[in-house]
Protein backbone atom coordinates (compact mmCIF):
# COMPACT_ATOMS: atom_id res chain seq x y z
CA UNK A 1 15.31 13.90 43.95
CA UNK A 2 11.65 14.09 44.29
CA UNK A 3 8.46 11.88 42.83
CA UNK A 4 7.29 14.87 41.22
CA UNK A 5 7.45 15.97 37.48
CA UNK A 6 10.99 14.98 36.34
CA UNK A 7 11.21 12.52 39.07
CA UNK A 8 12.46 8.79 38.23
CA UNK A 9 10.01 6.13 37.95
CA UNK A 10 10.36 3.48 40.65
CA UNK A 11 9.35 0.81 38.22
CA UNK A 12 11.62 0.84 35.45
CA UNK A 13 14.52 3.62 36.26
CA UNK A 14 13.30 6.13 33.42
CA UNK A 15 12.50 9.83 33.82
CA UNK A 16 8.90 10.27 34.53
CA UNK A 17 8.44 11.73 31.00
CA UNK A 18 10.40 8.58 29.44
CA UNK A 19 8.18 5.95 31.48
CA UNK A 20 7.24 3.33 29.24
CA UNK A 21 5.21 1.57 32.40
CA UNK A 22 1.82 2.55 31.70
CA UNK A 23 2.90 1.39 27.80
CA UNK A 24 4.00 -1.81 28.84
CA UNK A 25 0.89 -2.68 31.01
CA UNK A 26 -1.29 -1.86 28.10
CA UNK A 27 0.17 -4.75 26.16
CA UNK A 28 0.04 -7.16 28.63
CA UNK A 29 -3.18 -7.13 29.97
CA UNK A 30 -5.63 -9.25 29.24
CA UNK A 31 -8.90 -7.51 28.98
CA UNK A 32 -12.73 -9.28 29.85
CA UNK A 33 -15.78 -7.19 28.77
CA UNK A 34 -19.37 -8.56 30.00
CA UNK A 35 -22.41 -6.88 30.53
CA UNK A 36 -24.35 -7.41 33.94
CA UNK A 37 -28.17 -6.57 34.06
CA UNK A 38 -29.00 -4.46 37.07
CA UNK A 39 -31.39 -2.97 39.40
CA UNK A 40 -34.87 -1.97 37.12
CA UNK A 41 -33.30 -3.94 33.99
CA UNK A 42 -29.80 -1.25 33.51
CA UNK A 43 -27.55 -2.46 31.36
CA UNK A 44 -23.35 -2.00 33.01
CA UNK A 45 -20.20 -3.33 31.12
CA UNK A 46 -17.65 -4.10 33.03
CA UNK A 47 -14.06 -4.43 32.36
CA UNK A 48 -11.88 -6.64 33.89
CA UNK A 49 -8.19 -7.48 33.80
CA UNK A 50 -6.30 -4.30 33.84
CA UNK A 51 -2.62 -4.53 35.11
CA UNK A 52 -1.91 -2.22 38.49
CA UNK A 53 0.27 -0.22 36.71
CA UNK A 54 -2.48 1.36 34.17
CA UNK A 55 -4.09 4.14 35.69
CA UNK A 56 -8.03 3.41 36.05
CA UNK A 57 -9.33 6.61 36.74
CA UNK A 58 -7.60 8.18 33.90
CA UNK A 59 -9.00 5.43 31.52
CA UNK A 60 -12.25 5.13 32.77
CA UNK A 61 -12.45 9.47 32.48
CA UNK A 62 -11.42 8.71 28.46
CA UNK A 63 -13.62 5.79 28.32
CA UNK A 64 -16.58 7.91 29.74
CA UNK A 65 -15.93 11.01 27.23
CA UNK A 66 -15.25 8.70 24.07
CA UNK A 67 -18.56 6.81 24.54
CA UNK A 68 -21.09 9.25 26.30
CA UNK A 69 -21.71 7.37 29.05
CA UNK A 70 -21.03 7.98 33.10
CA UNK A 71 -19.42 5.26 35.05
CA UNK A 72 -16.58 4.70 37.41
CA UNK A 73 -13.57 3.00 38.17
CA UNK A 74 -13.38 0.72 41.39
CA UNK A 75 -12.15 -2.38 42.99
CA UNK A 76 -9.87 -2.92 39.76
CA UNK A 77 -12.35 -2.63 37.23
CA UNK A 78 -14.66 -0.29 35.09
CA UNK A 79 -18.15 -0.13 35.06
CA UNK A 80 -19.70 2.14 32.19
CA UNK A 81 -23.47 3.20 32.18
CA UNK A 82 -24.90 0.93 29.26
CA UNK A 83 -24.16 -1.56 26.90
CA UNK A 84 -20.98 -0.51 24.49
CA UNK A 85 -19.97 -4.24 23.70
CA UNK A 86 -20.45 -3.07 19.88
CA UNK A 87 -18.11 0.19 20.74
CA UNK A 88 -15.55 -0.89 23.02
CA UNK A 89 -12.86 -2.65 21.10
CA UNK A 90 -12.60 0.05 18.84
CA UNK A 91 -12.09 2.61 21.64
CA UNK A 92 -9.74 0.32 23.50
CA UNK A 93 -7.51 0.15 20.42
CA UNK A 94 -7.46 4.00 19.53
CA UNK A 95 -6.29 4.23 23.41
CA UNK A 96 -3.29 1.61 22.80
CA UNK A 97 -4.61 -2.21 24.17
CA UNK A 98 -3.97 -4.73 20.94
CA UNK A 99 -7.31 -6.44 19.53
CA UNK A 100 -5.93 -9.70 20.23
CA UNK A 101 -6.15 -8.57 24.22
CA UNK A 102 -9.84 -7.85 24.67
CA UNK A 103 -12.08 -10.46 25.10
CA UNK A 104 -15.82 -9.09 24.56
CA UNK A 105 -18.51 -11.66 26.29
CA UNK A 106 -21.51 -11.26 23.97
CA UNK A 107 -24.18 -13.02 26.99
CA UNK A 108 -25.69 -11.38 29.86
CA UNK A 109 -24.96 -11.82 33.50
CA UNK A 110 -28.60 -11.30 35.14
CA UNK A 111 -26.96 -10.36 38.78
CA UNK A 112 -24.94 -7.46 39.55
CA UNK A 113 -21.81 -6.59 41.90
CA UNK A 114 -22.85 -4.38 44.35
């Protein structure tokens, strides 16, 4: 049988449609929001401390779209155009992550990633 739709997941056994991976991985992660001051004084949140199992670029595209911002996903975190700190936790909870999981880091970080 194939990886495709209908496939089995390799993680827990399930049919793809069943998966409760993605589910799980929400619930256990831990998540960090700061806010780094870039290049000509832009704002970027960053979000740290996603499991591997949660797809990035599929929360970072909902993440984008629910706040109005651009951004990306990369190097196993999300930077978002801006600062959202006020936003986020709301957002993160309509897209499954319990409150008691995302840490928000109300100072600035004056040097960027690169």
């Amino acid at each position: 049988m194939s990886n495709d739709e209908g496939g089995i997941c390799p993680n827990c056994g399930l049919p793809q449609d069943l998966c409760v991976c993605e589910t799980i991985a929400q619930e256990e992660a831990r998540i960090n929001v700061t806010v780094e001051r870039r290049k000509w004084g832009r704002l970027t949140l960053i979000l740290e401390g996603f499991d591997k199992n949660i797809d990035l670029n599929d929360l970072a595209t909902k993440l984008k779209a629910k706040l109005a911002c651009g951004g990306a996903a990369k190097h196993g975190h999300i930077e978002l155009q801006g600062d959202h700190r006020a936003n986020i936790g709301e957002v993160l909870e309509k897209l499954g992550f319990p409150k008691e999981a995302i840490n928000i880091d109300w100072s600035f970080q004056q040097t960027g990633r690169r």
